[in-house]
Protein backbone atom coordinates (compact mmCIF):
# COMPACT_ATOMS: atom_id res chain seq x y z
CA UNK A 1 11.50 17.34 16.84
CA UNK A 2 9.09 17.46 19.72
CA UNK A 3 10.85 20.17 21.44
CA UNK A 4 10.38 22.14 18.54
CA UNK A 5 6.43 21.59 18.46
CA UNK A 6 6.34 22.45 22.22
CA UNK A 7 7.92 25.62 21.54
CA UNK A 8 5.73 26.52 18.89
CA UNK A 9 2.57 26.34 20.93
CA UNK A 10 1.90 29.76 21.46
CA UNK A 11 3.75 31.05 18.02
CA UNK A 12 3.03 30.83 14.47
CA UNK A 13 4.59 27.53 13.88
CA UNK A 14 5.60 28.54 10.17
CA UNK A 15 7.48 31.58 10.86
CA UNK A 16 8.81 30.42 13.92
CA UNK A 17 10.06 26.97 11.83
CA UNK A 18 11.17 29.06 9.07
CA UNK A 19 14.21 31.26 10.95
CA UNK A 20 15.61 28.02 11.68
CA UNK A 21 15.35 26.89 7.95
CA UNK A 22 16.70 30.49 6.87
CA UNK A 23 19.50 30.57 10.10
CA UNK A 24 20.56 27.06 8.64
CA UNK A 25 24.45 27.70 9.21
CA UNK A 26 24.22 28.35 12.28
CA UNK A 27 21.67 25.83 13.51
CA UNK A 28 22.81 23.30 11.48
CA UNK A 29 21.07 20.68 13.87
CA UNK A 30 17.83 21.96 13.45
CA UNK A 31 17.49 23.04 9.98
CA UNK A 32 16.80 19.42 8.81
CA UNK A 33 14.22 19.15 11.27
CA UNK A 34 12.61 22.27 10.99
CA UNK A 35 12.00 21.69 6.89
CA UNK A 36 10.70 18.35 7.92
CA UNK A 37 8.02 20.10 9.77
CA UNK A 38 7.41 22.72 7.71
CA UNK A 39 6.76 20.05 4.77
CA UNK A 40 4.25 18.41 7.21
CA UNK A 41 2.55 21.56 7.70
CA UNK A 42 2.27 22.82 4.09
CA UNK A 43 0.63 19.43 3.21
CA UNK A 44 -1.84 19.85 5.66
CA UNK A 45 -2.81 23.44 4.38
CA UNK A 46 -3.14 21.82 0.69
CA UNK A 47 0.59 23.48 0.12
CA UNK A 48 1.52 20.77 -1.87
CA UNK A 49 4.10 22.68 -3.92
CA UNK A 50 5.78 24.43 -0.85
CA UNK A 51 6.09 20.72 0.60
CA UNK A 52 7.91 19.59 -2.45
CA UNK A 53 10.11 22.30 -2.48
CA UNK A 54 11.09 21.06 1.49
CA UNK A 55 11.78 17.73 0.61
CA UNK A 56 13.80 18.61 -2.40
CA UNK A 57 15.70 20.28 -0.57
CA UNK A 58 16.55 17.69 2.52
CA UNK A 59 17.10 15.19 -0.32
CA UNK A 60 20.01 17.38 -1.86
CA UNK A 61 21.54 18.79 1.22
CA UNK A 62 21.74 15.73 3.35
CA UNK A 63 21.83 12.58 1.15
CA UNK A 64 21.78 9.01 2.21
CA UNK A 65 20.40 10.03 6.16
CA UNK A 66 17.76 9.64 7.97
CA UNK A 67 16.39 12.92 6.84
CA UNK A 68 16.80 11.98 3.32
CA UNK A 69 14.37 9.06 3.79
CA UNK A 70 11.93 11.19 6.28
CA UNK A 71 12.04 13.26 2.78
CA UNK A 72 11.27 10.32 0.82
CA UNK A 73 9.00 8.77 2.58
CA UNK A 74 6.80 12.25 3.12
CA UNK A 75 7.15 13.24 -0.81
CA UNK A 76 5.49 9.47 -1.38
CA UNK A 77 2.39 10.41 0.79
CA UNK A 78 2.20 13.47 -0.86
CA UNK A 79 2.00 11.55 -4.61
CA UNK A 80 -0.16 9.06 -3.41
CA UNK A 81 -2.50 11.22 -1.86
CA UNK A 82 -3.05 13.54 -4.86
CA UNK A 83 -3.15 10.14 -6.87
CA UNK A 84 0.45 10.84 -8.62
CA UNK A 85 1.02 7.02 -8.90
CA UNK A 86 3.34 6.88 -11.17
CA UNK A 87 5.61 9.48 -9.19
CA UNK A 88 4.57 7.69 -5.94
CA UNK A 89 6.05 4.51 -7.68
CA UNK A 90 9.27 6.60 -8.41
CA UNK A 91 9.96 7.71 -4.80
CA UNK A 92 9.60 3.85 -3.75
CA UNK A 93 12.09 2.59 -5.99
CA UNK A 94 14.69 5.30 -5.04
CA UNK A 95 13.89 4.21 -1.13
CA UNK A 96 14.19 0.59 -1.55
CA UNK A 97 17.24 0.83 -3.40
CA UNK A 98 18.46 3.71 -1.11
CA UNK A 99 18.10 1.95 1.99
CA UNK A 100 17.62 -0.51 4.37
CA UNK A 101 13.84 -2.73 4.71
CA UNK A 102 12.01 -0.83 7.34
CA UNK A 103 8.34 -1.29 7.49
CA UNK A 104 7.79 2.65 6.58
CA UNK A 105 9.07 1.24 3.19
CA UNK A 106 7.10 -1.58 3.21
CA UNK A 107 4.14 0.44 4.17
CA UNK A 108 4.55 2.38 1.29
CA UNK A 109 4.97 -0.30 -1.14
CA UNK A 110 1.47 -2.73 -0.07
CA UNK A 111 -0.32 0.55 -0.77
CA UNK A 112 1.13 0.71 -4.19
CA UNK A 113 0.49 -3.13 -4.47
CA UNK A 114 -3.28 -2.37 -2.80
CA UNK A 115 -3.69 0.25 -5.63
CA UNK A 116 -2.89 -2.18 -8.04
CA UNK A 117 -5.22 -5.03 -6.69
CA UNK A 118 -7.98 -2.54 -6.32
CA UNK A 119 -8.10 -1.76 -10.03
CA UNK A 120 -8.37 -5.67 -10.78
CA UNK A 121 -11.61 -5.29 -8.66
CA UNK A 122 -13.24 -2.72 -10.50
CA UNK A 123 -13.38 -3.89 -14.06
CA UNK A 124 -15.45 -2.18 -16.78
CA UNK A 125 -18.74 -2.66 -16.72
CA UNK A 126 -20.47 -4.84 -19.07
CA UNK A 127 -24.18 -4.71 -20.50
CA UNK A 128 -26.54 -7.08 -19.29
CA UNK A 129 -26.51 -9.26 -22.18
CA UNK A 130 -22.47 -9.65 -22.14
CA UNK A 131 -23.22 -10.69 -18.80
CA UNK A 132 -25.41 -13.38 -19.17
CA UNK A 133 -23.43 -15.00 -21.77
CA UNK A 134 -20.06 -14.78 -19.70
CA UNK A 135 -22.36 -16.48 -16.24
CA UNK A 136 -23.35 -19.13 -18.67
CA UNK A 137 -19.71 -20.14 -19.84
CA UNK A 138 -16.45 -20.58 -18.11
CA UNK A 139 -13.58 -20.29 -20.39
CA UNK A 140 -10.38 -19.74 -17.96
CA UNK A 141 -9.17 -19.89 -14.50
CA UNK A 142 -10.04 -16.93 -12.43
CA UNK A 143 -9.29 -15.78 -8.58
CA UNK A 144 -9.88 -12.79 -6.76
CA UNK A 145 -11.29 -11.55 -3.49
CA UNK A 146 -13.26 -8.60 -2.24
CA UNK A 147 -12.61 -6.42 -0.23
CA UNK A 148 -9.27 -6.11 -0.43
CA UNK A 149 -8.06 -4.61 2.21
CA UNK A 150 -10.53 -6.00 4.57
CA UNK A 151 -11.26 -6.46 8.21
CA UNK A 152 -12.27 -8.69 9.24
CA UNK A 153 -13.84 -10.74 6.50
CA UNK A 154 -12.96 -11.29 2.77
CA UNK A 155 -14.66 -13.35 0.00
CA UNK A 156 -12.42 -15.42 -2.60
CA UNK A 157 -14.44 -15.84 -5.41
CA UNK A 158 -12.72 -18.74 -7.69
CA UNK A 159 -13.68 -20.34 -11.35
CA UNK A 160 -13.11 -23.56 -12.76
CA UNK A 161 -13.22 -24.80 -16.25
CA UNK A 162 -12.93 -28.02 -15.59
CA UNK A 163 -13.30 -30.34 -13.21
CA UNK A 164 -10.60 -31.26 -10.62
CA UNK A 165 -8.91 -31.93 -7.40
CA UNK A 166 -8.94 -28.31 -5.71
CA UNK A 167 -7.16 -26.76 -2.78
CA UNK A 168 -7.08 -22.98 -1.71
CA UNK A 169 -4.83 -21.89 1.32
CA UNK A 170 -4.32 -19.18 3.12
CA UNK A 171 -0.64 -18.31 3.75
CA UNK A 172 1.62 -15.30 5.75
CA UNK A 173 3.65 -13.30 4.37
CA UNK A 174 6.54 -15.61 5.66
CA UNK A 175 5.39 -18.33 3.41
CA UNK A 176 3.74 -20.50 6.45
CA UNK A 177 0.11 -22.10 6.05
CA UNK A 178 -2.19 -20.14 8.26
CA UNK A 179 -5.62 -22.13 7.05
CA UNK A 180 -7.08 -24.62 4.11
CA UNK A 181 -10.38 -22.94 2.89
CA UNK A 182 -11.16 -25.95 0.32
CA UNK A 183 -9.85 -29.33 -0.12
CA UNK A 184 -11.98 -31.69 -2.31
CA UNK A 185 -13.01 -32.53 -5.81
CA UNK A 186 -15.31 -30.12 -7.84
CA UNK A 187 -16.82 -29.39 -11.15
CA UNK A 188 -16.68 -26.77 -13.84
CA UNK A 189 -18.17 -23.99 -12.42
CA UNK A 190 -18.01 -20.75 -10.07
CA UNK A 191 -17.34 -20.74 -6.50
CA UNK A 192 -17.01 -18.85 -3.16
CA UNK A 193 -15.04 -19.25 -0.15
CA UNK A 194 -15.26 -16.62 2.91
CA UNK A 195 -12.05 -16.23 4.83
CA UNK A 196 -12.66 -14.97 8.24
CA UNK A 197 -9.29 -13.14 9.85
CA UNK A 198 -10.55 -12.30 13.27
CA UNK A 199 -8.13 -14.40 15.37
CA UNK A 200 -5.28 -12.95 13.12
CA UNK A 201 -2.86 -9.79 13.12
CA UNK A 202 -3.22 -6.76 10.23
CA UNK A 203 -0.75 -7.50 7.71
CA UNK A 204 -0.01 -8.93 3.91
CA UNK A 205 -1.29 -12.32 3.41
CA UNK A 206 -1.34 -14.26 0.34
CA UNK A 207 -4.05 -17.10 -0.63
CA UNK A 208 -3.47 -19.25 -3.26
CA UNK A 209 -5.04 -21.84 -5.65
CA UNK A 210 -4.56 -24.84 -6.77
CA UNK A 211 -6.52 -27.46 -9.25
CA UNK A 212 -4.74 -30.05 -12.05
CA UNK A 213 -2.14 -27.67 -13.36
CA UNK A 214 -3.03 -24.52 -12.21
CA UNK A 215 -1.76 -22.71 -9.93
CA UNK A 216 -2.25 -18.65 -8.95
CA UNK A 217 -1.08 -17.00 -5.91
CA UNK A 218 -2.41 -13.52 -4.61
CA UNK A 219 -1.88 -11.22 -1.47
CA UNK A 220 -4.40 -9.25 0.47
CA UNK A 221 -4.31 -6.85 3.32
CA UNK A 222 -6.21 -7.18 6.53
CA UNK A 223 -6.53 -3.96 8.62
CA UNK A 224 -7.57 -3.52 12.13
């Protein structure tokens, strides 16, 4: 692939990709790779259809390869950027269940699971009235943080409706215990917690709560 972009310094890197993709039987080697690039370069000149059509086409002609999943992975971005998420959500499926955990795949599926966290910060707005009475009461549970992704610092805000023995910990991905933010007894009422990541790598972490019987467990993303 990077012989091909050397050679296409000086040339119109579309026409010079596309005799490869039309000369395909007799350059069998490259005609994968030149579509890959030409689906690259359509999506950076807003070609979004032309793209498509690219990956389409890998995905038919050379199933269950590498360039299948360069397809795959390259027709997600191309959802998720134009805020298809439901297609986006589509291509991820057929990848995980296509082939092997790599952490392109995983990539693709935290920003799925970001998109999906990001909406439960964002609710709809309230009047100020609404608002007052909900500040004055607390009826349920609640956990969330903001931001989320965040870098280095994230607040977990947390709400209690009774009283109670209360622990929130910060875990990997892996499952082990990276820090304890609280452990002690409080009352009925609202609470923050700041959870500084600076000593820690980006990646998926998951803090949870617990207090009497209650127990809720969330992820977040930290990015460098």
């Amino acid at each position: 692939m990077s012989n091909i972009y050397r050679q296409t310094k000086d040339k119109n890197e579309k026409d010079y990709l596309g005799n490869f993709k039309l000369s395909k039987n007799n350059k069998k080697r490259l005609y994968p790779i030149a579509l890959e690039l030409l689906s690259h370069i359509n999506k950076e000149e807003g070609n979004l259809t032309e793209a498509l059509i690219d990956c389409e086409t890998l995905i038919k002609e050379f199933p269950s390869t590498e360039h299948e999943k360069n397809a795959l992975m390259n027709k997600f971005f191309l959802y998720y950027d134009s805020k298809d998420i439901s297609s986006a959500k589509t291509v991820v499926e057929k990848l995980t269940n296509s082939f092997s955990a790599s952490p392109e795949i995983a990539a693709a599926s935290n920003l799925l699971e970001m998109e999906e966290l990001g909406k439960e910060y964002f609710p709809p707005k309230v009047n100020a009235e609404d608002n007052s009475k909900k500040d004055s009461l607390v009826e349920n549970y609640e956990i969330n943080n903001y931001p989320n992704p965040f870098n280095p610092v994230t607040t977990i805000n947390y709400q209690l409706p009774k009283s109670g023995s209360v622990t929130l910990k910060i875990f990997d991905i892996l499952g082990n215990e990276i820090r304890t933010l609280v452990n002690e007894q409080k009352e009925t009422g609202k609470y923050t917690a700041q959870f500084d990541a600076s000593s820690l790598a980006s990646g998926m972490y998951v803090y949870q709560l617990r207090v009497n019987d209650y127990t809720s467990t969330k992820k977040m993303l930290l990015v460098k």
